[in-house]
PDB file of N, CA and C in Angstrom:
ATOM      1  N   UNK A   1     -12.553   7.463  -1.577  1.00  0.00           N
ATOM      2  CA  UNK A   1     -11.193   7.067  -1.903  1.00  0.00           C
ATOM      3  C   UNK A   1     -10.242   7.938  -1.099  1.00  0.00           C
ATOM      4  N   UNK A   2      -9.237   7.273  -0.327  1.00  0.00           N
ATOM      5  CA  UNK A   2      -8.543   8.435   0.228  1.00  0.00           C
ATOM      6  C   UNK A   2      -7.515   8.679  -0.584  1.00  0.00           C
ATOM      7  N   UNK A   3      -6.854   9.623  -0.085  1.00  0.00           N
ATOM      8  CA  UNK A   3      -6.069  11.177  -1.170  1.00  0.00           C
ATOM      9  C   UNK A   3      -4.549  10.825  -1.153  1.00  0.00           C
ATOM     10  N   UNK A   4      -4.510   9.893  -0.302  1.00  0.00           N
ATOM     11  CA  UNK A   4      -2.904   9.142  -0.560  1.00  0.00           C
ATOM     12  C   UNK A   4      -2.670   8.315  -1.823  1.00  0.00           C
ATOM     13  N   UNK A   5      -3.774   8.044  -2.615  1.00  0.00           N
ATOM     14  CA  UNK A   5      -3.828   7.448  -4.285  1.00  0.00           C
ATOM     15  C   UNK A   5      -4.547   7.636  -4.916  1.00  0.00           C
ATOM     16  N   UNK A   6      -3.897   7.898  -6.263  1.00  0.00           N
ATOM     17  CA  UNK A   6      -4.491   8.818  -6.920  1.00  0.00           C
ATOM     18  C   UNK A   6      -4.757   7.127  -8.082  1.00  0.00           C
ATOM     19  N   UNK A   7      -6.135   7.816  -8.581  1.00  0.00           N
ATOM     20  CA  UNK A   7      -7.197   7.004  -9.365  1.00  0.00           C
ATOM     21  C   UNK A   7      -6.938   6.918 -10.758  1.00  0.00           C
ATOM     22  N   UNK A   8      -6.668   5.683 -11.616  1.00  0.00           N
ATOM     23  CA  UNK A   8      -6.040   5.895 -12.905  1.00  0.00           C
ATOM     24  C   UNK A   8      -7.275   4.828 -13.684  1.00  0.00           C
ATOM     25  N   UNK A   9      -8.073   5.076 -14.729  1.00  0.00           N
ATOM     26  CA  UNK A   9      -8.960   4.565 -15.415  1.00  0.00           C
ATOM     27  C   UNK A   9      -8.519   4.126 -17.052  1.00  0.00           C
ATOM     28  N   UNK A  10      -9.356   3.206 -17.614  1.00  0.00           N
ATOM     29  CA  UNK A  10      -8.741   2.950 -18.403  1.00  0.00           C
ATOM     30  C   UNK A  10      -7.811   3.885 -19.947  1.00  0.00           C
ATOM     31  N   UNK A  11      -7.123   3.525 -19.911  1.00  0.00           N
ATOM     32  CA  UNK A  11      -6.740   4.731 -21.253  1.00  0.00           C
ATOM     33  C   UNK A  11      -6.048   5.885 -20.247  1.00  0.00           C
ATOM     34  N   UNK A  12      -5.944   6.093 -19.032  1.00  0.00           N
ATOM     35  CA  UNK A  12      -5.082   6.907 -18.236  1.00  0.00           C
ATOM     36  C   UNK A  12      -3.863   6.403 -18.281  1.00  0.00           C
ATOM     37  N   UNK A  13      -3.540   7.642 -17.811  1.00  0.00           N
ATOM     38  CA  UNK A  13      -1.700   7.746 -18.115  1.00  0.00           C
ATOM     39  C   UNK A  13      -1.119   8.545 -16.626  1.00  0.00           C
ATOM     40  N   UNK A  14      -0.555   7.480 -16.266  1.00  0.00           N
ATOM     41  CA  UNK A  14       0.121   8.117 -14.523  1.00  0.00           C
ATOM     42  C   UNK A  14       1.705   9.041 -15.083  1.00  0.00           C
ATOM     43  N   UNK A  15       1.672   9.887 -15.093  1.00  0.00           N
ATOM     44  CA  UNK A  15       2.725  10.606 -15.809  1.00  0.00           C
ATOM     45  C   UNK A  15       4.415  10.139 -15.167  1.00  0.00           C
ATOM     46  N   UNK A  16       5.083   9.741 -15.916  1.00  0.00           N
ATOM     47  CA  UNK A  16       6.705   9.181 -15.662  1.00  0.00           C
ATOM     48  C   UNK A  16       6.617   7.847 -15.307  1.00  0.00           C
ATOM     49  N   UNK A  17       5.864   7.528 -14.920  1.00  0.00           N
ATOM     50  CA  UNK A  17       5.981   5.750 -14.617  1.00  0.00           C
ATOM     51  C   UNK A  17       6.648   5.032 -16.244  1.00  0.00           C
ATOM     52  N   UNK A  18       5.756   4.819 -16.816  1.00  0.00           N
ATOM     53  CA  UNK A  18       6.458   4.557 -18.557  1.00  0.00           C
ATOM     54  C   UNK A  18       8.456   4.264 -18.675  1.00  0.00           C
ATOM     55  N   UNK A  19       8.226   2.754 -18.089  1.00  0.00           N
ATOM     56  CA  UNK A  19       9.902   2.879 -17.960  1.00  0.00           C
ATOM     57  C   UNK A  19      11.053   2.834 -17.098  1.00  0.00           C
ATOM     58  N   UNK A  20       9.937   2.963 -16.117  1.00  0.00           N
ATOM     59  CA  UNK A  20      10.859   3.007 -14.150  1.00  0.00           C
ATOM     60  C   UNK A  20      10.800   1.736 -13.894  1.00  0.00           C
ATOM     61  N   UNK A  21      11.896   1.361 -13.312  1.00  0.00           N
ATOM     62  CA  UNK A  21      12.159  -0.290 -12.780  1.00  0.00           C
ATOM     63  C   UNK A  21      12.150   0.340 -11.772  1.00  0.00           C
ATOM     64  N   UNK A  22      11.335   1.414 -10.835  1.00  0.00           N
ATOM     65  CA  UNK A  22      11.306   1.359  -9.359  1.00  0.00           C
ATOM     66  C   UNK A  22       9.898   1.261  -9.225  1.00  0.00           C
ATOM     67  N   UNK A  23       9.206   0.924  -9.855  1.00  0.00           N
ATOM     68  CA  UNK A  23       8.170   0.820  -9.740  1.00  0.00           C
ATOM     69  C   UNK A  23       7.094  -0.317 -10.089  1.00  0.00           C
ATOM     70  N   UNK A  24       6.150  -1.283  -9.348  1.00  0.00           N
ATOM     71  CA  UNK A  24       5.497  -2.727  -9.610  1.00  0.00           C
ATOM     72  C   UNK A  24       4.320  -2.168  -9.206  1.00  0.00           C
ATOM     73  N   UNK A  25       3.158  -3.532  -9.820  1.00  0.00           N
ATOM     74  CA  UNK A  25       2.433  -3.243  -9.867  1.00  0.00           C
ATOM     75  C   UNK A  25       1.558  -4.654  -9.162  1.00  0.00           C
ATOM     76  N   UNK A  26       0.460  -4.383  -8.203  1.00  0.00           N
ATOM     77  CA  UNK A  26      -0.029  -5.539  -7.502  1.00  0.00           C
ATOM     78  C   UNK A  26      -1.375  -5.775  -7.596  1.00  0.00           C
ATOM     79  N   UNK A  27      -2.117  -6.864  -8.094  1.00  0.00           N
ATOM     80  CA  UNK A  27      -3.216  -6.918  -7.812  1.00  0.00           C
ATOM     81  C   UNK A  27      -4.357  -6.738  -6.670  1.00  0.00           C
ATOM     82  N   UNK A  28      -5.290  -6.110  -6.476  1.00  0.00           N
ATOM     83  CA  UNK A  28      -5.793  -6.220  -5.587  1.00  0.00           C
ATOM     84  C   UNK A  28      -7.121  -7.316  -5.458  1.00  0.00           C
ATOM     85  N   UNK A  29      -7.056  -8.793  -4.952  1.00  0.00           N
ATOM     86  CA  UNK A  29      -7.458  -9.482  -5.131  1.00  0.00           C
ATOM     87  C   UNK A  29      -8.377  -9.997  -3.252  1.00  0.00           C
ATOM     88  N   UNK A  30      -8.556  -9.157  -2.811  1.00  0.00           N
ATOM     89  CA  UNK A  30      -9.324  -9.474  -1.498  1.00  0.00           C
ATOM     90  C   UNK A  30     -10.533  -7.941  -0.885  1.00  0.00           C
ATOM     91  N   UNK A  31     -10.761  -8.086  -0.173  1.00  0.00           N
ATOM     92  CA  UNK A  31     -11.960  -7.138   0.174  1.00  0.00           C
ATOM     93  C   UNK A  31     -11.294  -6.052   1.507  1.00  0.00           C
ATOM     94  N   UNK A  32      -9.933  -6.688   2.418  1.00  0.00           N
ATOM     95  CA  UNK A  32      -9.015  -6.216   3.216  1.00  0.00           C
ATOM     96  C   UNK A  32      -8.756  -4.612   3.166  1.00  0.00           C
ATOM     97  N   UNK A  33      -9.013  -4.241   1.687  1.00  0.00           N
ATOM     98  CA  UNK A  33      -8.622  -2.377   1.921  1.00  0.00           C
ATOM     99  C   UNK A  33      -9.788  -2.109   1.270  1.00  0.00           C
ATOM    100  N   UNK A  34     -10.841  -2.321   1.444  1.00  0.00           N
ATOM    101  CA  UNK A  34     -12.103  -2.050   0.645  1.00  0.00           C
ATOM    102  C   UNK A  34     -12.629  -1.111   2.123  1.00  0.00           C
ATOM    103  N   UNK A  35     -12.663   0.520   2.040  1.00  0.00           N
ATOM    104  CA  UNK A  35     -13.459   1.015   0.466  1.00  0.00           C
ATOM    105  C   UNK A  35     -12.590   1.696  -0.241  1.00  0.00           C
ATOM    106  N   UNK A  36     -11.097   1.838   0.115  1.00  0.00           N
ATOM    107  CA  UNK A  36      -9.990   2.279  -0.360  1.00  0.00           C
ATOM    108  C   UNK A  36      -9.841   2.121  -2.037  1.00  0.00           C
ATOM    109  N   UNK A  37      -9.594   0.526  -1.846  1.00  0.00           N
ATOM    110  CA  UNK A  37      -8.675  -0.075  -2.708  1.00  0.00           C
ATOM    111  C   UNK A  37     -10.009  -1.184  -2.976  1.00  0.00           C
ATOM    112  N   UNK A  38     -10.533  -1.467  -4.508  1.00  0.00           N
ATOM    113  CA  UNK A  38     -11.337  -2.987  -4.705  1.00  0.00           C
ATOM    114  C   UNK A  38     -10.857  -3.940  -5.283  1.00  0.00           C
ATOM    115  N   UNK A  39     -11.259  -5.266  -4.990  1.00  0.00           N
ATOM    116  CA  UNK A  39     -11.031  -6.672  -5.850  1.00  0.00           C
ATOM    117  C   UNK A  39     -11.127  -6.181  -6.908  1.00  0.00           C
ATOM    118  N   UNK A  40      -9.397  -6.557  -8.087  1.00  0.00           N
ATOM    119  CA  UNK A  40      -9.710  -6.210  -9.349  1.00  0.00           C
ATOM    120  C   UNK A  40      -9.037  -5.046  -9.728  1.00  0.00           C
ATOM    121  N   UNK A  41      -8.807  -4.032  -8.783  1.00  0.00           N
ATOM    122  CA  UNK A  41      -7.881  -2.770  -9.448  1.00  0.00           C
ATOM    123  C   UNK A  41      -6.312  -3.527  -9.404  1.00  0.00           C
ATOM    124  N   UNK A  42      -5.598  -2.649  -9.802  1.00  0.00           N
ATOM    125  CA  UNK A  42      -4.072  -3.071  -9.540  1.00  0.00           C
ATOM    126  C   UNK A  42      -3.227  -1.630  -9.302  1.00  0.00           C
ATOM    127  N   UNK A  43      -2.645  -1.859  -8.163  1.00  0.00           N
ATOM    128  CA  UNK A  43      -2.217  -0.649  -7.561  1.00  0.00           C
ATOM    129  C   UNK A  43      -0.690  -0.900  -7.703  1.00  0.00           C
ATOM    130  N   UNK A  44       0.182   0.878  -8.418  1.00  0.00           N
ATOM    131  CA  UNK A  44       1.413   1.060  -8.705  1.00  0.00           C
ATOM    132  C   UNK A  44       2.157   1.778  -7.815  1.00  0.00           C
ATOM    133  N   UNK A  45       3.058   0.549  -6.839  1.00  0.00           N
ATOM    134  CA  UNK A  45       4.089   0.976  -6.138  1.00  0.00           C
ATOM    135  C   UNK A  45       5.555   1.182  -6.152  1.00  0.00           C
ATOM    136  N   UNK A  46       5.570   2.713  -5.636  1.00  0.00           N
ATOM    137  CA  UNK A  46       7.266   3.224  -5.705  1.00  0.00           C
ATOM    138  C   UNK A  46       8.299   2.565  -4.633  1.00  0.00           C
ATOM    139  N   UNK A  47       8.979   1.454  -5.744  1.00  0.00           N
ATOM    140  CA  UNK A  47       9.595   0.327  -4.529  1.00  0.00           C
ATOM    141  C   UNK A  47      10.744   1.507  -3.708  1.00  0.00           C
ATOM    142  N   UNK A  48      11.377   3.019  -4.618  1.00  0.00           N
ATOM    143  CA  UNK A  48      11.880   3.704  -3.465  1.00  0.00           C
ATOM    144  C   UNK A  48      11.380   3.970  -2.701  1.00  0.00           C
ATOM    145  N   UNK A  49       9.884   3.973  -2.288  1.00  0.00           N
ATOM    146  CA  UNK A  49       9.344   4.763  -1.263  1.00  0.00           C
ATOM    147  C   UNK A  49       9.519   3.621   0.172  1.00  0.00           C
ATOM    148  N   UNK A  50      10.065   3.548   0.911  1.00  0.00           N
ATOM    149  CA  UNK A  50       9.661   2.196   1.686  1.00  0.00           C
ATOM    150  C   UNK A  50       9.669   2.672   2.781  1.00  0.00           C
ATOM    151  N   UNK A  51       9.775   4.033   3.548  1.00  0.00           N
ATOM    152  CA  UNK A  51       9.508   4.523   4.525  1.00  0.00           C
ATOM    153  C   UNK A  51       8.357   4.691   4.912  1.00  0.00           C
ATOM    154  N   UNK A  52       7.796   4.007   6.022  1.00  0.00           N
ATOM    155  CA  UNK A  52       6.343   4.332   6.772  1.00  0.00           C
ATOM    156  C   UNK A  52       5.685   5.894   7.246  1.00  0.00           C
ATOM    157  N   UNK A  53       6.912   6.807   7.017  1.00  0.00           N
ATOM    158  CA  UNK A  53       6.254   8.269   7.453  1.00  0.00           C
ATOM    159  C   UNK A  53       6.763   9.569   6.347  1.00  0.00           C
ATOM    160  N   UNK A  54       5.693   9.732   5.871  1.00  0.00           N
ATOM    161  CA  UNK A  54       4.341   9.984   6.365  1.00  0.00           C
ATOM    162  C   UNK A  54       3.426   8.831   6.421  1.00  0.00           C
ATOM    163  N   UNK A  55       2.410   8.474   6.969  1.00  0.00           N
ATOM    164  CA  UNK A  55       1.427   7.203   6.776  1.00  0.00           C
ATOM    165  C   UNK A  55       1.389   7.105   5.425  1.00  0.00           C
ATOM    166  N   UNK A  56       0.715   5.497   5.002  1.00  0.00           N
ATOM    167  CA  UNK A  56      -0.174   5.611   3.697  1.00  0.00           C
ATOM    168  C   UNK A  56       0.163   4.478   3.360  1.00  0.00           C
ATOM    169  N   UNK A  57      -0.340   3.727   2.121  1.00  0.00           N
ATOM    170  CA  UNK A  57      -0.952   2.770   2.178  1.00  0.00           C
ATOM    171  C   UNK A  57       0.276   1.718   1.053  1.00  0.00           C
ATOM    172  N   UNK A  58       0.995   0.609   1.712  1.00  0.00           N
ATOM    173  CA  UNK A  58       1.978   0.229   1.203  1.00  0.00           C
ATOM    174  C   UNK A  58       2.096  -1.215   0.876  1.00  0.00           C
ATOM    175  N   UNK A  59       2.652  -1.778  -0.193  1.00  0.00           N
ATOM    176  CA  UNK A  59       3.021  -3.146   0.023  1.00  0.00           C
ATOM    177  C   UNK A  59       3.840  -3.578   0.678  1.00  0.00           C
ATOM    178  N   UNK A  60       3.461  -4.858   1.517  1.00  0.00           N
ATOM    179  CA  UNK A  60       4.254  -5.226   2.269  1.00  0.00           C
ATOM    180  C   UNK A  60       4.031  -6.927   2.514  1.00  0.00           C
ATOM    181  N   UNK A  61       5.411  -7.889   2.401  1.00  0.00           N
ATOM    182  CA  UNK A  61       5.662  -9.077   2.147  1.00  0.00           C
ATOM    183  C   UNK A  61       5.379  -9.561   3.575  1.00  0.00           C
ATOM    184  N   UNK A  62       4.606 -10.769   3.766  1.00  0.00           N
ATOM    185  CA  UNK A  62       3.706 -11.036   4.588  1.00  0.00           C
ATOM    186  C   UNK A  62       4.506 -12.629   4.653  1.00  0.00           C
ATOM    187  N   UNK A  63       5.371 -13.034   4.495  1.00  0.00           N
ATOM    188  CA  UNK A  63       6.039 -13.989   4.570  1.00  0.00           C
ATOM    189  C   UNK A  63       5.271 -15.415   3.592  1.00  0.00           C
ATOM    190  N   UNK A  64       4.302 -15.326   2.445  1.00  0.00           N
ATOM    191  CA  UNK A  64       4.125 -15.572   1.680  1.00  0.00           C
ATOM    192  C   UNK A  64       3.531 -14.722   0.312  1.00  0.00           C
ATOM    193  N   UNK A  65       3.142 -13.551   0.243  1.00  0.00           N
ATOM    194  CA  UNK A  65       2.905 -12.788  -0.851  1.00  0.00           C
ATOM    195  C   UNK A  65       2.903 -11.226  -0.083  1.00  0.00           C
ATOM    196  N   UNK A  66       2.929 -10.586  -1.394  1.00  0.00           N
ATOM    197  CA  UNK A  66       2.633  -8.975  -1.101  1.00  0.00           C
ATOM    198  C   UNK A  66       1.166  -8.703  -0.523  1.00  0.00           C
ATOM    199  N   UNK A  67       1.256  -7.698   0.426  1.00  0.00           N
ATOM    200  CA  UNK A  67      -0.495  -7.781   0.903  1.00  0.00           C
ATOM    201  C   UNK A  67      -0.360  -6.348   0.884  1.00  0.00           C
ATOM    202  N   UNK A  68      -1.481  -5.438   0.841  1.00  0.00           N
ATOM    203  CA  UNK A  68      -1.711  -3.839   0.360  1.00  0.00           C
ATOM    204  C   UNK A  68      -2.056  -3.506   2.408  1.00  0.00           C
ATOM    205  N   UNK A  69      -1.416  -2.722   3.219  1.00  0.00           N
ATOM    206  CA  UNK A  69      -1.907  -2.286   4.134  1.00  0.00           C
ATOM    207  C   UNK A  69      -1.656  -0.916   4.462  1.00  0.00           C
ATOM    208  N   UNK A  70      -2.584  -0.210   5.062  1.00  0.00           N
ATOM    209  CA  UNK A  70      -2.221   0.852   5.538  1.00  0.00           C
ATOM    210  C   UNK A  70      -1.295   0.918   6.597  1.00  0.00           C
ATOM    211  N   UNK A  71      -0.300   1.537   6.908  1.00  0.00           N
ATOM    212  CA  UNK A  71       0.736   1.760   7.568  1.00  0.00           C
ATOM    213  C   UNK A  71       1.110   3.149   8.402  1.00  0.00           C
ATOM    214  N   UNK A  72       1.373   3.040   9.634  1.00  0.00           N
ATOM    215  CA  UNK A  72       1.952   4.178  10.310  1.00  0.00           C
ATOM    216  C   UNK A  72       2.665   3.647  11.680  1.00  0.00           C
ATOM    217  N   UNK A  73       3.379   4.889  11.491  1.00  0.00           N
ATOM    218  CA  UNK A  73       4.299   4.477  13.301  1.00  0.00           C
ATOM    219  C   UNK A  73       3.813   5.264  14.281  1.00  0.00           C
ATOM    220  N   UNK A  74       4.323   4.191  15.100  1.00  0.00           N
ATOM    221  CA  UNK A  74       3.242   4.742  16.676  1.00  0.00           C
ATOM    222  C   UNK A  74       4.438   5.187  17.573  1.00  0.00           C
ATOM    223  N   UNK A  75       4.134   6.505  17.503  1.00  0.00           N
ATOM    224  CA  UNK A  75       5.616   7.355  18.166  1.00  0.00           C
ATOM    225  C   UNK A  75       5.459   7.382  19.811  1.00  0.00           C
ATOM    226  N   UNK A  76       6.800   7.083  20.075  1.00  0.00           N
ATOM    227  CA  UNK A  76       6.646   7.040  21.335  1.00  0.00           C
ATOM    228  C   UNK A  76       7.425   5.824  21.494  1.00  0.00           C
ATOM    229  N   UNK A  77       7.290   4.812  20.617  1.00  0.00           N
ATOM    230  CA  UNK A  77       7.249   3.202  21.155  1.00  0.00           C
ATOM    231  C   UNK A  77       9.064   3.425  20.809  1.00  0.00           C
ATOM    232  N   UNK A  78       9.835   2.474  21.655  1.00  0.00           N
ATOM    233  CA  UNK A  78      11.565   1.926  21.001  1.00  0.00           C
ATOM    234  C   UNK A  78      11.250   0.844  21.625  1.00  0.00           C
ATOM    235  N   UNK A  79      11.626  -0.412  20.562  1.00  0.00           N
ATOM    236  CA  UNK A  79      12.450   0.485  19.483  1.00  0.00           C
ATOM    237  C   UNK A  79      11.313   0.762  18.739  1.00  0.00           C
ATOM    238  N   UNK A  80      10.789   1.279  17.375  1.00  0.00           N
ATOM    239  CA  UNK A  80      10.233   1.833  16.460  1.00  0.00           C
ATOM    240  C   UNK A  80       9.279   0.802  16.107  1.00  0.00           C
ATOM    241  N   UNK A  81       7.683   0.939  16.377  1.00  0.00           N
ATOM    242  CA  UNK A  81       6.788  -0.302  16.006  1.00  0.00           C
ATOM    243  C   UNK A  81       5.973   0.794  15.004  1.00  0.00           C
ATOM    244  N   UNK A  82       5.114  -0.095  14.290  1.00  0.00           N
ATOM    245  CA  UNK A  82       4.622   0.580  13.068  1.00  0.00           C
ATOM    246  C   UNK A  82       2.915  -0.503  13.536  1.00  0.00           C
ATOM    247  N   UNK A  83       1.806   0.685  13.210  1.00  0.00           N
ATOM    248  CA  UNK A  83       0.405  -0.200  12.550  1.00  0.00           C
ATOM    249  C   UNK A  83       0.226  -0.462  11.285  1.00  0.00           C
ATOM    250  N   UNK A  84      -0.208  -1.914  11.041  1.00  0.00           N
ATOM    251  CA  UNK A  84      -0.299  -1.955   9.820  1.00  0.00           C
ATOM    252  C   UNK A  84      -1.720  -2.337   9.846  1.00  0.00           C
ATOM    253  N   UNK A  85      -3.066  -1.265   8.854  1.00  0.00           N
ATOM    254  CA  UNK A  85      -4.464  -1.773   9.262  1.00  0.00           C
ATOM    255  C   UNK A  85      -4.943  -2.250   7.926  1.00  0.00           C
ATOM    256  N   UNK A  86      -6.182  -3.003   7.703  1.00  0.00           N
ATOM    257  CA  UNK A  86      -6.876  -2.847   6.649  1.00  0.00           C
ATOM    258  C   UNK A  86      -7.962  -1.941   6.691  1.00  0.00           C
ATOM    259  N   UNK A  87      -8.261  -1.433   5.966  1.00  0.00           N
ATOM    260  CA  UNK A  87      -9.341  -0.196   5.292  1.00  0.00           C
ATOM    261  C   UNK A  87     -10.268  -0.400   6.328  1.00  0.00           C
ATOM    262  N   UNK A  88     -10.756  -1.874   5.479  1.00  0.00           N
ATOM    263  CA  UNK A  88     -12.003  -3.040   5.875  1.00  0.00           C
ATOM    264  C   UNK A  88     -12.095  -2.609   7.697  1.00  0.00           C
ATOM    265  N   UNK A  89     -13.086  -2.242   8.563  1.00  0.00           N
ATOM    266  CA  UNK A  89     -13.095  -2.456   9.886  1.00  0.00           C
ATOM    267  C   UNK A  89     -13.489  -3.738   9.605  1.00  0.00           C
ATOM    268  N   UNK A  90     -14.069  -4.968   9.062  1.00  0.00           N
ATOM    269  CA  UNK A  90     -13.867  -6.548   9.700  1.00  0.00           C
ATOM    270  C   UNK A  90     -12.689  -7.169   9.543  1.00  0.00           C
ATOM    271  N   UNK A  91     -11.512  -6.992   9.605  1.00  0.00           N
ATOM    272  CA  UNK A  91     -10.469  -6.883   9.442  1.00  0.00           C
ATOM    273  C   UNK A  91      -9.417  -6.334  10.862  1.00  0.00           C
ATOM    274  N   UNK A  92      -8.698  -7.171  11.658  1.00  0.00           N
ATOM    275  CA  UNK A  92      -8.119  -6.168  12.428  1.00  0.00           C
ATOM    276  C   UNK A  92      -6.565  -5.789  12.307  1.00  0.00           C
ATOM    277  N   UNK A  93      -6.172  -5.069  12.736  1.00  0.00           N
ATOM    278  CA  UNK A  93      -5.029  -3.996  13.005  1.00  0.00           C
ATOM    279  C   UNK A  93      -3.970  -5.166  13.618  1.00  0.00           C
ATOM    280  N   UNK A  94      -2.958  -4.831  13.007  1.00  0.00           N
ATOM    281  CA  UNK A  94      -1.334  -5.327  14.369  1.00  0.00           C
ATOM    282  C   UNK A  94      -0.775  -4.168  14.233  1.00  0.00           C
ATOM    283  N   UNK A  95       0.176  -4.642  15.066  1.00  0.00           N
ATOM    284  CA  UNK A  95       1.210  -3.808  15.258  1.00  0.00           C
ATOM    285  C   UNK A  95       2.628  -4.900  15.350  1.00  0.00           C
ATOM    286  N   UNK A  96       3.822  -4.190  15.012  1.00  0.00           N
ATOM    287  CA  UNK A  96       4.763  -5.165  14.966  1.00  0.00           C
ATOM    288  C   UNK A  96       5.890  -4.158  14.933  1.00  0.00           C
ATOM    289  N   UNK A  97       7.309  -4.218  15.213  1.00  0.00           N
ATOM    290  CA  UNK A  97       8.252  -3.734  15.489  1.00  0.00           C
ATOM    291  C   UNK A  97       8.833  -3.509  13.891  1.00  0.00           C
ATOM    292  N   UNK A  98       9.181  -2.074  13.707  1.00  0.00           N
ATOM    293  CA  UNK A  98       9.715  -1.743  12.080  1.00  0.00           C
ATOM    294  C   UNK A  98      10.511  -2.653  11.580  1.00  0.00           C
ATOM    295  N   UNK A  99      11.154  -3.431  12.183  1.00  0.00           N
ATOM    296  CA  UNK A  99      12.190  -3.627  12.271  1.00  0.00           C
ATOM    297  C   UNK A  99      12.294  -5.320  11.339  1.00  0.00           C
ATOM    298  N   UNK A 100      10.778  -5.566  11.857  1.00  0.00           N
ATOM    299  CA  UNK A 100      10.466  -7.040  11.078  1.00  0.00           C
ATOM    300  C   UNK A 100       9.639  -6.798  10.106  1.00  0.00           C
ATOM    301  N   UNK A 101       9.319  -5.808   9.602  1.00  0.00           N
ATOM    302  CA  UNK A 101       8.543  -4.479   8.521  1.00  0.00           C
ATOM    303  C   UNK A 101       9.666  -5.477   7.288  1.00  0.00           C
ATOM    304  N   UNK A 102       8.958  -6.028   6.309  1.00  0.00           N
ATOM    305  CA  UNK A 102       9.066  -6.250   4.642  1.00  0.00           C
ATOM    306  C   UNK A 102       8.404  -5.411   4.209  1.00  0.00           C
ATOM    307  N   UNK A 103       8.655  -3.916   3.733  1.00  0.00           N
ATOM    308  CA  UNK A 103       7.578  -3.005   2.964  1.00  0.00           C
ATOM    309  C   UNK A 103       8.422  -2.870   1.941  1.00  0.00           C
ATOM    310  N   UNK A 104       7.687  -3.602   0.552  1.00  0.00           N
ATOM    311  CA  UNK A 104       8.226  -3.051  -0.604  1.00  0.00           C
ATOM    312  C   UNK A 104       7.995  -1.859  -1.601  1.00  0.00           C
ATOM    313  N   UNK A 105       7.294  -1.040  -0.943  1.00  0.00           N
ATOM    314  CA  UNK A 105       6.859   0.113  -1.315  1.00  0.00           C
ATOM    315  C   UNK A 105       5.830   1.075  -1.339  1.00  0.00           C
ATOM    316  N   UNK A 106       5.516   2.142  -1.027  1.00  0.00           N
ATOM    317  CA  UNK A 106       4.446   2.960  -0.921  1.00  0.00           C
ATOM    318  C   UNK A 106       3.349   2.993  -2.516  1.00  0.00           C
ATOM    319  N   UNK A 107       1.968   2.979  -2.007  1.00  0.00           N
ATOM    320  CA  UNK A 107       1.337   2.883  -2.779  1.00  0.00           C
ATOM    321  C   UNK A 107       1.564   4.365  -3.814  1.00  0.00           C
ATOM    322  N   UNK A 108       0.876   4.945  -4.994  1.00  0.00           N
ATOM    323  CA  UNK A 108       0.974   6.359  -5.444  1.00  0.00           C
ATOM    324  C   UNK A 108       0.073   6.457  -6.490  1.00  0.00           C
ATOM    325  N   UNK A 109      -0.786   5.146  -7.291  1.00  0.00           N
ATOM    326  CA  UNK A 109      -1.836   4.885  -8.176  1.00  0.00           C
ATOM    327  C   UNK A 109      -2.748   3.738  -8.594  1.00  0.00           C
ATOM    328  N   UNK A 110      -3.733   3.765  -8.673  1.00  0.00           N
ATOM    329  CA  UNK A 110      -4.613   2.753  -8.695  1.00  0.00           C
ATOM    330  C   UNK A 110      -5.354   2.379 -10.194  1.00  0.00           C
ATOM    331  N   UNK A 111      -5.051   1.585 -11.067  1.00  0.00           N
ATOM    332  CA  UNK A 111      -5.838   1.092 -11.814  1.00  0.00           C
ATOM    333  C   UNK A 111      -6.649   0.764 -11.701  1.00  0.00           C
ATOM    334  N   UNK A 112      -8.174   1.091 -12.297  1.00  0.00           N
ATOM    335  CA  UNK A 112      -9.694   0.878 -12.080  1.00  0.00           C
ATOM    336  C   UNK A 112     -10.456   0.133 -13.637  1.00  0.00           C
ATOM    337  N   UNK A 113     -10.198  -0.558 -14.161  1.00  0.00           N
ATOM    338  CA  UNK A 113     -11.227  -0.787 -15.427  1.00  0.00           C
ATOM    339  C   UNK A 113     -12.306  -0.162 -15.203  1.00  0.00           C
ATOM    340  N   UNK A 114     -13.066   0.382 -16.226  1.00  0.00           N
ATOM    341  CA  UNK A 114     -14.242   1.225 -16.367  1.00  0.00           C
ATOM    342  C   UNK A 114     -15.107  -0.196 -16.546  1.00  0.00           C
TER     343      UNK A 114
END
């Protein structure tokens, strides 16, 4: 599991969430961030967070639903392009200009049923 989300099981308690309207919650319903993220958890994103840097792993509106990708900018590039990968290597990588970037928020916890 990488260390950019932190793992919440059943009967866990992500401390301050309880109450924040900045914060949603998304199913993870494909194999795309697997071994990250599995079919079946539901991961809680801070819709303030919507900046790509530091990296890490964000929702982002795909011009029909939210999709979970890892994210970073590739410095150097103007104007400002960002990778967005899945976990999954059968899965490949784009890249696309920040600028056409829908990120509704950085990932920060993962629901797991036991």
């Amino acid at each position: 599991m990488s260390s950019d989300v932190s793992v919440v099981s059943r009967g866990g308690v992500v401390e301050g969430v309880a109450g924040r309207s900045d914060v949603i919650v998304v199913a993870v319903v494909s194999d795309e961030m697997h071994p990250t993220l599995r079919s079946g958890q539901r991961v809680m994103i801070d819709t303030n967070d919507r900046c790509p840097s530091p990296p890490g792993v964000f929702a982002v509106w795909d011009g029909v639903g939210l999709i979970l990708r890892r994210i970073e900018v590739i410095h150097g590039d103007r104007p400002v392009r960002v990778r967005m990968s899945p976990d999954n290597a059968r899965y490949e990588s784009v890249e696309v200009p920040l600028s056409e970037m829908r990120i509704r928020g950085r990932a920060f916890a993962v629901y797991r049923p036991l």
